[in-house]
Protein backbone atom coordinates (compact mmCIF):
# COMPACT_ATOMS: atom_id res chain seq x y z
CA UNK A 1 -34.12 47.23 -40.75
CA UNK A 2 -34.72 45.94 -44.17
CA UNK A 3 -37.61 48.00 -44.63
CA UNK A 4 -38.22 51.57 -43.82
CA UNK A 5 -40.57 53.97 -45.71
CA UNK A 6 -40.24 57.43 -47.20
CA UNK A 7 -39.10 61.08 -46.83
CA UNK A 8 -38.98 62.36 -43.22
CA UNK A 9 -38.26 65.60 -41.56
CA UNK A 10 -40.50 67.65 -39.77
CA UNK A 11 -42.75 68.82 -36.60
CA UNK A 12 -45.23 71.48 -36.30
CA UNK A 13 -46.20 73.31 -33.41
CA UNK A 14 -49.75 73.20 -32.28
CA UNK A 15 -50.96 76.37 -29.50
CA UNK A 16 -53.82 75.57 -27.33
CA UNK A 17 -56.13 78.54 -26.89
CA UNK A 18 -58.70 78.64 -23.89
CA UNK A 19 -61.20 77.29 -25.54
CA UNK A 20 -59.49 74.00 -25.93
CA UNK A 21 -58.99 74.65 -29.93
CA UNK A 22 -56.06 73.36 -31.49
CA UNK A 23 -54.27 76.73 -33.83
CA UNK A 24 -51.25 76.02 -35.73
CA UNK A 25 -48.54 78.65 -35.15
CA UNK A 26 -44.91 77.29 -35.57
CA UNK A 27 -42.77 76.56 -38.21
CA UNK A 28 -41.78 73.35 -40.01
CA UNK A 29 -38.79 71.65 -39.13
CA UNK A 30 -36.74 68.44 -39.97
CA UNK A 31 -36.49 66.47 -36.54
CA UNK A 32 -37.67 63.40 -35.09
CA UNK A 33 -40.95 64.68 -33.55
CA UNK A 34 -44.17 64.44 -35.14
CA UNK A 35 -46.03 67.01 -33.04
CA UNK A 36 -46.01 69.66 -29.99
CA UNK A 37 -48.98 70.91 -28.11
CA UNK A 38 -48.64 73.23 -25.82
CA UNK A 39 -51.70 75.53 -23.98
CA UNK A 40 -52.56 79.71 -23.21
CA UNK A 41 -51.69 80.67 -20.10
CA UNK A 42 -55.34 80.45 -18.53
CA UNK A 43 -56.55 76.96 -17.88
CA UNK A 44 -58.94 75.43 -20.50
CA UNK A 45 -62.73 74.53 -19.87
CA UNK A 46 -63.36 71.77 -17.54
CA UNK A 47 -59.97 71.34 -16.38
CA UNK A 48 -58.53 72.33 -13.07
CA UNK A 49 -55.16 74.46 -12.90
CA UNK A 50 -53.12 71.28 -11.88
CA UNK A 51 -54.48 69.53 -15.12
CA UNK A 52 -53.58 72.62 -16.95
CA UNK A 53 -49.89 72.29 -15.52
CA UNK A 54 -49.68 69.31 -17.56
CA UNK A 55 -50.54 70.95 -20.67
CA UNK A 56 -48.17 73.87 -20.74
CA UNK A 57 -45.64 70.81 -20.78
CA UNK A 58 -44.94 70.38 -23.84
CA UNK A 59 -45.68 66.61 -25.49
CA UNK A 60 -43.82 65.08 -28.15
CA UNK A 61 -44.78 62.42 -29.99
CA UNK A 62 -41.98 60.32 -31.67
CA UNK A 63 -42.41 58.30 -34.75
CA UNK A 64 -41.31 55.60 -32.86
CA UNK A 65 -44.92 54.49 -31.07
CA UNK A 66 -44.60 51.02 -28.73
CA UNK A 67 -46.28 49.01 -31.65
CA UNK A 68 -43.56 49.76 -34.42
CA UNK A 69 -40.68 49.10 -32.12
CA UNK A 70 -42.85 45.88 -31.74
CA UNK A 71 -43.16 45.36 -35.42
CA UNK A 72 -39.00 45.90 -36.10
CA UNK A 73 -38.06 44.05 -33.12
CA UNK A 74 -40.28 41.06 -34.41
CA UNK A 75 -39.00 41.64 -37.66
CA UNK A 76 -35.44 41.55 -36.69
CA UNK A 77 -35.78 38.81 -34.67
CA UNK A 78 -36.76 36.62 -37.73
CA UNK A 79 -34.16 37.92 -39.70
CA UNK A 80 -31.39 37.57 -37.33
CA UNK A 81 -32.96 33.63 -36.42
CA UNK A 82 -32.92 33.03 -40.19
CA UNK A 83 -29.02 34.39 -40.42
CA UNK A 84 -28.22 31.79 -37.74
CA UNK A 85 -29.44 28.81 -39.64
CA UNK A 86 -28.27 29.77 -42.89
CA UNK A 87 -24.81 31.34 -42.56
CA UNK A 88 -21.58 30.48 -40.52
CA UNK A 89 -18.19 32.02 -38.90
CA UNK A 90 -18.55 35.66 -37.54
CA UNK A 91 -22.08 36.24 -39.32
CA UNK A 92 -23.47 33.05 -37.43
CA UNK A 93 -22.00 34.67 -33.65
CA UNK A 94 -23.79 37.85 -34.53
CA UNK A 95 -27.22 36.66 -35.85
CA UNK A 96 -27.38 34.34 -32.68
CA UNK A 97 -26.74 37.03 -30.31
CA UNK A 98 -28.97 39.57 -32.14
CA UNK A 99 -31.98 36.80 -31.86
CA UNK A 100 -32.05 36.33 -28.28
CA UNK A 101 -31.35 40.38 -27.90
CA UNK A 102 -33.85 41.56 -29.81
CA UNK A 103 -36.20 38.50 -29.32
CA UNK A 104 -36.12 39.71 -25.48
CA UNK A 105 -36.72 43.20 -26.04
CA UNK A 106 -39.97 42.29 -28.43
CA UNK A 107 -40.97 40.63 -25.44
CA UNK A 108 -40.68 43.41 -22.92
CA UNK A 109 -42.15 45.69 -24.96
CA UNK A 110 -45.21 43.54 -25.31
CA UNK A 111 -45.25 42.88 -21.91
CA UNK A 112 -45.27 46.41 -20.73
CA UNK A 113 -47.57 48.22 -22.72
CA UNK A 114 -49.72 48.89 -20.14
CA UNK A 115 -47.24 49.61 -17.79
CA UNK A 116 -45.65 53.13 -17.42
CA UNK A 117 -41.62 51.70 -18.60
CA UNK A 118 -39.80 54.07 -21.05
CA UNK A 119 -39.38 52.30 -24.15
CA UNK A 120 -35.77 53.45 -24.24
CA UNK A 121 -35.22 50.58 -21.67
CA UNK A 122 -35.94 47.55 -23.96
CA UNK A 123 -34.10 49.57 -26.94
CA UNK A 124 -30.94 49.09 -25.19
CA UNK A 125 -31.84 45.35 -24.30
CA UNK A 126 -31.69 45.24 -28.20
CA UNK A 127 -28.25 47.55 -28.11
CA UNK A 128 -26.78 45.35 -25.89
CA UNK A 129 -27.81 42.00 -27.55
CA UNK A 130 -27.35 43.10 -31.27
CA UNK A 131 -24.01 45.22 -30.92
CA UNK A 132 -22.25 45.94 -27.46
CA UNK A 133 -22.57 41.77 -26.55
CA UNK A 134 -21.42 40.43 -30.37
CA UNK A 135 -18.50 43.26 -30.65
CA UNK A 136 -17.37 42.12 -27.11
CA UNK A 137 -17.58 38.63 -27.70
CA UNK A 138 -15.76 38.53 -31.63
CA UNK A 139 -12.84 41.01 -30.58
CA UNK A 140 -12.09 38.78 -27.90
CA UNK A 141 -12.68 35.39 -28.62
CA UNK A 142 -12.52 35.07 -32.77
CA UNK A 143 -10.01 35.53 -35.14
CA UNK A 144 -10.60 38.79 -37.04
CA UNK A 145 -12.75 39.14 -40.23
CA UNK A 146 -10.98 40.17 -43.71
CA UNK A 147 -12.11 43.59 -42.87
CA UNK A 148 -10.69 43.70 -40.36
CA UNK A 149 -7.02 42.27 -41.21
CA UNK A 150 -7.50 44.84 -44.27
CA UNK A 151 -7.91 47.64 -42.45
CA UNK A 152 -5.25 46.59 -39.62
CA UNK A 153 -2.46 45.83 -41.82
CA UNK A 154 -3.45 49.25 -44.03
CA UNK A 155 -3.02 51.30 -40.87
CA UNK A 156 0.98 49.41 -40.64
CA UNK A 157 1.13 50.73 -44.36
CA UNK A 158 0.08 53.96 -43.62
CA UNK A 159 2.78 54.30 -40.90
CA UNK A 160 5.94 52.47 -42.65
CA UNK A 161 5.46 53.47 -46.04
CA UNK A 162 2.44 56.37 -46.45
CA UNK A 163 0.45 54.79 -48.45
CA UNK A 164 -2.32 52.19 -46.86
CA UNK A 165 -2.15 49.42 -50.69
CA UNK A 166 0.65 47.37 -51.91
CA UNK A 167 2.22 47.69 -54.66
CA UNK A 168 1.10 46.01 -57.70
CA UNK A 169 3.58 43.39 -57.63
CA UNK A 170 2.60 42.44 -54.22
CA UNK A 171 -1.16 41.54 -54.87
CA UNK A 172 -1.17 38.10 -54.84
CA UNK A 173 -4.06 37.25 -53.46
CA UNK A 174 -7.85 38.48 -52.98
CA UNK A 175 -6.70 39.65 -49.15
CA UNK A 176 -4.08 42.01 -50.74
CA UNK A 177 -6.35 44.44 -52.03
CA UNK A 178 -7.65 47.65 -50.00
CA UNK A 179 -10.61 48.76 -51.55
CA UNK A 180 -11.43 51.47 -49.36
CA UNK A 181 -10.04 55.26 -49.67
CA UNK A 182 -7.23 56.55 -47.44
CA UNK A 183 -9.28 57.87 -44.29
CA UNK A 184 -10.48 54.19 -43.36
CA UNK A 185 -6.93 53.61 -42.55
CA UNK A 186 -7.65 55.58 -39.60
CA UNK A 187 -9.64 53.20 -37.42
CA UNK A 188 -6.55 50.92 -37.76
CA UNK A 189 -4.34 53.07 -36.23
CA UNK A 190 -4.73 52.39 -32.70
CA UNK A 191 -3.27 48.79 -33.27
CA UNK A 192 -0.69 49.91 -35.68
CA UNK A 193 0.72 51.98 -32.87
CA UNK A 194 0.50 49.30 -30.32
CA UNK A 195 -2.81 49.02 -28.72
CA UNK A 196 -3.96 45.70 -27.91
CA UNK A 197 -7.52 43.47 -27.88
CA UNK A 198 -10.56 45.33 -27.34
CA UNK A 199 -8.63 48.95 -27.83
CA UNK A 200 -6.87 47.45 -30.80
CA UNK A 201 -9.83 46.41 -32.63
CA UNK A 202 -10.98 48.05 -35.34
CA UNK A 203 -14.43 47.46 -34.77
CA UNK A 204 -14.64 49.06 -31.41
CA UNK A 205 -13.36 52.67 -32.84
CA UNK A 206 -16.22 51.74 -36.36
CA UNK A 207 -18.73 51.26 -33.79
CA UNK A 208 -18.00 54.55 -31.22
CA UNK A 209 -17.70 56.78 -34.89
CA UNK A 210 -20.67 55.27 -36.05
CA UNK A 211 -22.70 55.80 -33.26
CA UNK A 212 -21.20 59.35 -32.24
CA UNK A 213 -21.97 60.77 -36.13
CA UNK A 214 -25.36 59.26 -35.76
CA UNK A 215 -26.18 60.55 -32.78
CA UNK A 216 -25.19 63.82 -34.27
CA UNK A 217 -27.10 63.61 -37.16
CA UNK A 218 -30.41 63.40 -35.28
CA UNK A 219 -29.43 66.19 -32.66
CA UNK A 220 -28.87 68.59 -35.97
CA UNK A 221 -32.00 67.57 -37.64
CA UNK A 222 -34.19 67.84 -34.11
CA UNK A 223 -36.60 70.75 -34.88
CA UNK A 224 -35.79 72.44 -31.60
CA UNK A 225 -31.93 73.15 -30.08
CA UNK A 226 -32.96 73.22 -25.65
CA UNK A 227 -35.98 71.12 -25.69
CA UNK A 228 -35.72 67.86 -23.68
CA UNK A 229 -38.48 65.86 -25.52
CA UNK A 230 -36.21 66.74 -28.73
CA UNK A 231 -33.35 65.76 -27.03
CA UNK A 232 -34.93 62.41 -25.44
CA UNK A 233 -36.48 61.53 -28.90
CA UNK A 234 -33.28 62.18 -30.26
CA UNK A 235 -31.83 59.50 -28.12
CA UNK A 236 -34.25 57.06 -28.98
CA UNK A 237 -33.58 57.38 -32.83
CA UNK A 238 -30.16 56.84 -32.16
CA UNK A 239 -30.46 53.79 -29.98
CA UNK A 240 -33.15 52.25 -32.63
CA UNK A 241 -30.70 52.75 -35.78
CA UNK A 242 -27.45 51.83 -33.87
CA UNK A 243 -29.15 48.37 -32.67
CA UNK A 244 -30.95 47.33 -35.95
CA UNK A 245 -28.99 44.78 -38.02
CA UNK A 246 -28.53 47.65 -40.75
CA UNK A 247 -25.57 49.57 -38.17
CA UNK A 248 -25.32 46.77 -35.82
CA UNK A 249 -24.54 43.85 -38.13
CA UNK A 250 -21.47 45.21 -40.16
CA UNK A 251 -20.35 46.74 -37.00
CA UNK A 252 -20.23 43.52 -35.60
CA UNK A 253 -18.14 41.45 -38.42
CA UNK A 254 -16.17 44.88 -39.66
CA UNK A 255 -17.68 45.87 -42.50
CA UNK A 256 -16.68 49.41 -43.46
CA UNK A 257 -20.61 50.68 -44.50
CA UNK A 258 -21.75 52.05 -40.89
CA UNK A 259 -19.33 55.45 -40.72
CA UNK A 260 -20.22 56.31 -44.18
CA UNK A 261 -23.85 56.05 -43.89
CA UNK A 262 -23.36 57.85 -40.61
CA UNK A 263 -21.66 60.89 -42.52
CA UNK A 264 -24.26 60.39 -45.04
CA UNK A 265 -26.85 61.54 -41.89
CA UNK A 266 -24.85 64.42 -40.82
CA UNK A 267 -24.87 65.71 -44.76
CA UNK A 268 -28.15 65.59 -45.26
CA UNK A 269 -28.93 66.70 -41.50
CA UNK A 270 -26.96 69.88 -42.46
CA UNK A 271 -28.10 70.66 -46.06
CA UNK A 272 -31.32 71.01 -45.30
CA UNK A 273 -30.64 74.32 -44.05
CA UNK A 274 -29.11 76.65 -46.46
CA UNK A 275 -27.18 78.12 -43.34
CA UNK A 276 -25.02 74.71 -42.59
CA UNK A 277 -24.00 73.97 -46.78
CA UNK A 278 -20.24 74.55 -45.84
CA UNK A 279 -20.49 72.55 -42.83
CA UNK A 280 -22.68 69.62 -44.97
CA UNK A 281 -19.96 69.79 -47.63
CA UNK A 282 -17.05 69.23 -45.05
CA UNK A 283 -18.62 65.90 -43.32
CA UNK A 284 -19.62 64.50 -47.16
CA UNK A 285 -16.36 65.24 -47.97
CA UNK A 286 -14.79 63.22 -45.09
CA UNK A 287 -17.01 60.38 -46.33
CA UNK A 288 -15.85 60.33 -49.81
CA UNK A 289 -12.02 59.97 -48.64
CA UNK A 290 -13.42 57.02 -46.49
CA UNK A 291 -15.20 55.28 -48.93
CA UNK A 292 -15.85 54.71 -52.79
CA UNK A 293 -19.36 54.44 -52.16
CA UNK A 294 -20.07 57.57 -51.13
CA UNK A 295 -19.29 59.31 -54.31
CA UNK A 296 -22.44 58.23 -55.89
CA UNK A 297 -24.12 60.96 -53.38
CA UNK A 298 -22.08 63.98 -54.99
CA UNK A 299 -24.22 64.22 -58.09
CA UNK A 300 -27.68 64.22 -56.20
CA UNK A 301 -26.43 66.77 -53.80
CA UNK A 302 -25.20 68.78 -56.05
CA UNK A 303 -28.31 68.55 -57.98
CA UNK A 304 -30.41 69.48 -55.08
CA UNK A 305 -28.58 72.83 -54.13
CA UNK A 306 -28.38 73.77 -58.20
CA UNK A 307 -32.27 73.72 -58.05
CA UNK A 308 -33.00 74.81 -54.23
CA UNK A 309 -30.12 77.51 -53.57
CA UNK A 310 -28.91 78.11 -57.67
CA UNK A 311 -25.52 77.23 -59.17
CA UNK A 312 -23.41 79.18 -57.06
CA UNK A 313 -24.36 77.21 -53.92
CA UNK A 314 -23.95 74.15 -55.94
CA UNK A 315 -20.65 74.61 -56.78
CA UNK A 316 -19.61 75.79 -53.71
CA UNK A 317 -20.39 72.76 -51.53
CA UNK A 318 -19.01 70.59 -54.77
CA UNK A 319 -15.63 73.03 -54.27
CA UNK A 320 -15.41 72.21 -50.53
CA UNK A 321 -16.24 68.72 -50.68
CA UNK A 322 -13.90 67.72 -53.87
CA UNK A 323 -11.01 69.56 -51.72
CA UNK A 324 -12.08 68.20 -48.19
CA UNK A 325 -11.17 64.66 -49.57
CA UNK A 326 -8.25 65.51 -52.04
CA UNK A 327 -6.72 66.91 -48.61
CA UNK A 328 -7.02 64.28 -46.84
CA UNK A 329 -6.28 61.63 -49.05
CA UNK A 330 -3.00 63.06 -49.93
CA UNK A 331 -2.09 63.77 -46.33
CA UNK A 332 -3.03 60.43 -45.35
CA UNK A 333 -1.21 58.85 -48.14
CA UNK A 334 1.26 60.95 -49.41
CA UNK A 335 3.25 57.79 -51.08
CA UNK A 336 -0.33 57.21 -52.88
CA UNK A 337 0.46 59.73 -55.44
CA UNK A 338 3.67 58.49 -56.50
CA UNK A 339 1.97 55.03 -57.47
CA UNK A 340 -1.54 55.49 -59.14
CA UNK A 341 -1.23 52.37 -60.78
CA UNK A 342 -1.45 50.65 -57.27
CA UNK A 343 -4.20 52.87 -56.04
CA UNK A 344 -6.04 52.54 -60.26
CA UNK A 345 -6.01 48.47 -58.83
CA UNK A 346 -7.29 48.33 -55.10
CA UNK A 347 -9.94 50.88 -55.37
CA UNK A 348 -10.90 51.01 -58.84
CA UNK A 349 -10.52 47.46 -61.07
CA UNK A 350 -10.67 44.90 -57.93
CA UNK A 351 -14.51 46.08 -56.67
CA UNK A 352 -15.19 45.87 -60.78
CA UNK A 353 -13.72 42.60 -60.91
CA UNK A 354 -11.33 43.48 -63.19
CA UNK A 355 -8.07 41.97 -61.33
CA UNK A 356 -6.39 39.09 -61.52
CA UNK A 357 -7.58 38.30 -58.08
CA UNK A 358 -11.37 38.23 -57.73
CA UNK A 359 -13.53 40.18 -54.94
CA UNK A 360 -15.46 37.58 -53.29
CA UNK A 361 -18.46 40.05 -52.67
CA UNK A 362 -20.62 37.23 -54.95
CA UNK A 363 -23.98 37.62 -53.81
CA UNK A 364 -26.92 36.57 -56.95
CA UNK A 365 -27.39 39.46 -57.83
CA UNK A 366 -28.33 40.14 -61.53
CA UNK A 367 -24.81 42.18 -62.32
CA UNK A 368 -23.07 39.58 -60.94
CA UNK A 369 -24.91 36.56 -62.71
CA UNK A 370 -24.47 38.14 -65.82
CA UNK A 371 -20.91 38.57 -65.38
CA UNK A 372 -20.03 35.14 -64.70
CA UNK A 373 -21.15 34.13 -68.00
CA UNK A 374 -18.14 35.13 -69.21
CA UNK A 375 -15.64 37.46 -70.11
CA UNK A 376 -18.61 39.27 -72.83
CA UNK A 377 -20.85 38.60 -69.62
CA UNK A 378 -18.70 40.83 -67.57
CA UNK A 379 -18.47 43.62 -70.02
CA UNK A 380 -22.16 43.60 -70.38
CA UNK A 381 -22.68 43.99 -66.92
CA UNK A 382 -20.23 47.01 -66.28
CA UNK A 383 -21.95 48.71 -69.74
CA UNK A 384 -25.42 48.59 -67.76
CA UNK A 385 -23.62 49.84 -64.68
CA UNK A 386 -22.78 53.09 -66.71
CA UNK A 387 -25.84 52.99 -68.43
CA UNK A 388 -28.08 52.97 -65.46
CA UNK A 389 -25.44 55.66 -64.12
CA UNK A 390 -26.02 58.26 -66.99
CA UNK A 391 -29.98 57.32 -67.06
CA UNK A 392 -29.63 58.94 -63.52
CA UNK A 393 -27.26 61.81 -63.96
CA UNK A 394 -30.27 62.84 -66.83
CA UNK A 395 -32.96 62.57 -64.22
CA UNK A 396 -31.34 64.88 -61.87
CA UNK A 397 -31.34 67.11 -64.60
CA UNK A 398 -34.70 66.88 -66.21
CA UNK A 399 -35.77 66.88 -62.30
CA UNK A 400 -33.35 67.32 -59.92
CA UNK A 401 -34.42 66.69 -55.97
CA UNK A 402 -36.29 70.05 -54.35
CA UNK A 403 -35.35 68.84 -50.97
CA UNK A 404 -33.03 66.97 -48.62
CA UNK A 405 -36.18 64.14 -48.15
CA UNK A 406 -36.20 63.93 -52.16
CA UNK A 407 -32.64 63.74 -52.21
CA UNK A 408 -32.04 61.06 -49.99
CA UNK A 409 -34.97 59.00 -51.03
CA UNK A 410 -33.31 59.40 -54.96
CA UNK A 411 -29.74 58.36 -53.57
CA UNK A 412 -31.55 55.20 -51.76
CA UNK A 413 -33.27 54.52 -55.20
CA UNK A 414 -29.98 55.12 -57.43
CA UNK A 415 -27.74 52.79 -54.93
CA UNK A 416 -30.23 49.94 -55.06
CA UNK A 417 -30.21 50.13 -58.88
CA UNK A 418 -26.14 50.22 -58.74
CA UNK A 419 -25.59 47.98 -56.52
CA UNK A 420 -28.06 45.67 -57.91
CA UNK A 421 -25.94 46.10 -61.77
CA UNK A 422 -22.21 45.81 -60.44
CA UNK A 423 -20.61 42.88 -61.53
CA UNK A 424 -19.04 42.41 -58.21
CA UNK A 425 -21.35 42.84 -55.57
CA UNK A 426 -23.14 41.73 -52.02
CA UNK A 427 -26.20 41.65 -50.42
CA UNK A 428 -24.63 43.93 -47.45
CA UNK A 429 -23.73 46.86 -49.52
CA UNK A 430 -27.84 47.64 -49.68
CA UNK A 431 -27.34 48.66 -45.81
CA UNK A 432 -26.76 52.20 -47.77
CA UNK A 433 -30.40 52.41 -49.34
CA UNK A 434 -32.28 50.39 -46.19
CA UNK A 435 -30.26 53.08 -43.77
CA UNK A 436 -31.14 56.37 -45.89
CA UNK A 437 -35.70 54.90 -45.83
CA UNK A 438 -34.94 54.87 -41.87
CA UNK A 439 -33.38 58.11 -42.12
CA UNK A 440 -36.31 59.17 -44.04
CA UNK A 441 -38.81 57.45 -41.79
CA UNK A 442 -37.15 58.92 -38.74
CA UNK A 443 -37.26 62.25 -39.70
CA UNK A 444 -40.52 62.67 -41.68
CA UNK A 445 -42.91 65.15 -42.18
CA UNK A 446 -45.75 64.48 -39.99
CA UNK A 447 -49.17 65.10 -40.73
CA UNK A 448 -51.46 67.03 -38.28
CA UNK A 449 -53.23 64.06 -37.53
CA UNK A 450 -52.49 61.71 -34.85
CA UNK A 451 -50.80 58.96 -36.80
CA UNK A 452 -50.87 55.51 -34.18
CA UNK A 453 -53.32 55.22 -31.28
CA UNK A 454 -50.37 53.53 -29.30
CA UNK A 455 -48.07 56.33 -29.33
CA UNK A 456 -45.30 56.97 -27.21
CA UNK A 457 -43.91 60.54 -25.40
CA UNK A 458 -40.38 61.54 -25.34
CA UNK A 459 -38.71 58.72 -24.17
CA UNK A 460 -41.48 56.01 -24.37
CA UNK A 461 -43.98 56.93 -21.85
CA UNK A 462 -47.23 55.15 -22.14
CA UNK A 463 -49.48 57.17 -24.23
CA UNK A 464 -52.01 57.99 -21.15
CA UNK A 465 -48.62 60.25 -19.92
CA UNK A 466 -48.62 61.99 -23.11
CA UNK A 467 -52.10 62.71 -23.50
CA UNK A 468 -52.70 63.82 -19.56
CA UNK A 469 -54.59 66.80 -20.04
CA UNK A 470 -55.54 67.27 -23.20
CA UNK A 471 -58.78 68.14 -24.16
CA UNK A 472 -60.88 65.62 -27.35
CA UNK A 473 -59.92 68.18 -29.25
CA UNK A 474 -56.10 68.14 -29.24
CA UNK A 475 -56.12 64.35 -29.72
């Protein structure tokens, strides 16, 4: 999933008269369909009135055609074979689960393209192979990640003291700290009050959230609310994201980036429509008490609504979403506010680097290089994090996003340039930019043109299903 393009919502609706002429009549959307065709009511030059059944049906093609599920799958099959042979531990488990899952369903779907089997099929090969299989196998049969233990022994926190971080006194070590926000407590809490292995886990709760606010995201951006290609195609987005190593890999190890990117979909699923801004600014705001790196979001979407919907919708959502989290931060750690010092250390100075104890999120990365030069080095390297951070509060400014497509494309681009700055960083934490390109790809705006010759309909039929009927000049 390392990979996906550019700005995505849309469909168009495409009327059929008699004559077989394709006339646009519909309206623009921001789902997961590229196009709809659809005929008059009397049957079209040299077609019979069964053929002409087939056209009042009508056909939606996804994005999603049988030769770029080929491509991914291929693609993610190399990456997850390279992961294998260069890492260890719970990275090493998932990576050689992944491979064979998606190596199998790159196979099927190569095998089948002239056959008439759904692509959905093979996409949950991949499901099972990159996320359901690994999840199974490391809550049950490995010791839990530090992600894991963090988030387990925050929930106990939570419940015995109301607060989910030590004190300062009792950081002494790197596993001490809690850098994420109050509301990630919650996927602990099912072990803190006494549920055991799979139930227990962490991971399984990340992975049903995940999935569930994903699946939702799609459904709200679908163009069309009791259509069952929408719904189908809606499906098969979900499936795709959920299984790619982007959702499925820090699922898998539990790594706290999939429910946040999730929420991330929802938000910009809902603020595309002026209608849903309260709604948007509720789910962002659930993010932001989850996790620090969601708040980079708040000035871009705020941005967007100043220059779409004026100032007064701007500060609206910014109203709802500010109080969304300060509520439930303080009612999920009401002990928090007593101590800010502890809560100034685990989510503020330990993912900077500046604790005693060091973040081991170490990764090459130019921030990070420069800061292990020393202690100048380190300085340096935060100064060009809050450079790079005003350099992009001006440019949503001088020219702020017009859309939700601009908007999430300029959060992908502003995260890769953070992320790529901080002093303490990791490889993983660009899941946020490769997740919002395959939002954006996803979603796009199609053109009127059929895009690939190999497409598929709603859930993966062959493309001869999809195009039964149709006259040359509808294809």
């Amino acid at each position: 999933m390392t990979g996906f393009g550019d700005s995505f919502t849309g469909h168009l609706c495409l009327r059929l008269s008699s004559d077989g002429r394709g006339i646009p009549r519909g309206r623009v959307g921001t789902g997961t369909v590229e196009r709809t065709q659809e005929d008059d009511q009397q049957p079209a030059v040299g077609h019979t009135h069964e053929d002409n059944y087939h056209l009042a049906q009508p056909s939606h093609q996804h994005w999603l055609s049988r030769n770029r599920l080929i491509a991914a799958n291929a693609a993610f099959t190399i990456y997850a074979t390279a992961l294998a042979v260069d890492t260890g531990h719970a990275d090493r488990t998932w990576a050689i689960w992944a491979a064979v899952g998606y190596g199998v369903t790159t196979a099927i779907l190569v095998l089948t393209r002239r056959r008439n089997l759904p692509v959905l099929i093979p996409l949950l090969v991949s499901l099972a192979g990159a996320l359901a299989a690994p999840v199974t196998w490391l809550v049950t049969r490995v010791a839990p990640t530090p992600e894991v233990q963090v988030i387990s022994r925050s929930a106990v926190l939570l419940l015995q003291h109301g607060t989910p971080y030590l004190p300062a006194g009792q950081l002494d070590t790197w596993l001490s700290y809690n850098p994420y926000l109050p509301v990630m407590a919650v996927f602990g809490l099912p072990r803190a009050l006494g549920a055991s292995g799979l139930f227990g886990d962490p991971r399984l709760w990340l992975t049903v959230v995940s999935v569930a606010l994903i699946w939702a995201a799609f459904a709200i951006a679908a163009p069309h609310r009791h259509c069952d290609s929408c719904r189908q195609n809606v499906v098969l987005s979900t499936v795709f994201i959920a299984a790619s190593p982007v959702i499925a890999f820090p699922l898998a190890v539990g790594i706290t980036d999939p429910p946040v990117i999730a929420l991330m979909f929802v938000t910009l699923a809902l603020i595309a429509r002026p209608s849903n801004l309260r709604h948007a600014a509720v789910a962002f705001g659930v993010a932001c008490a989850m996790k620090a790196t969601a708040w980079p979001a708040v000035p871009v979407f705020t941005a967007l609504l100043a220059a779409r919907d004026a100032a007064k919708a701007a500060w609206r959502f910014l109203g709802v979403t500010l109080m969304v989290a300060v509520v439930l931060a303080a009612a999920l750690a009401p002990a928090a506010l007593t101590n800010p010092y502890a809560f100034l250390q685990n989510i503020v100075l330990f993912p900077l680097g500046l604790t005693k104890h060091k973040t081991p999120a170490a990764s090459p990365l130019p921030g990070h290089l420069l800061a292990m030069t020393g202690m100048a080095g380190h300085w340096a390297a935060v100064g060009l994090l809050l450079a790079a951070g005003l350099g992009f509060a001006i440019s949503l400014i001088v020219r702020p996003p017009e859309d939700a497509p601009a908007a999430a494309w300029r959060l992908a681009l502003g995260l890769a340039v953070m992320f790529t700055l901080a002093p303490a960083t990791r490889w993983g934490y660009f899941v946020y930019p490769i997740g919002l390109l395959g939002w954006l790809v996803l979603t796009r705006q199609p053109s009127t043109a059929t895009e690939d010759q190999d497409g598929i309909g709603s859930l993966g039929a062959p493309e001869q299903a999809g195009k039964q009927g149709q006259p040359a000049t509808a294809r």
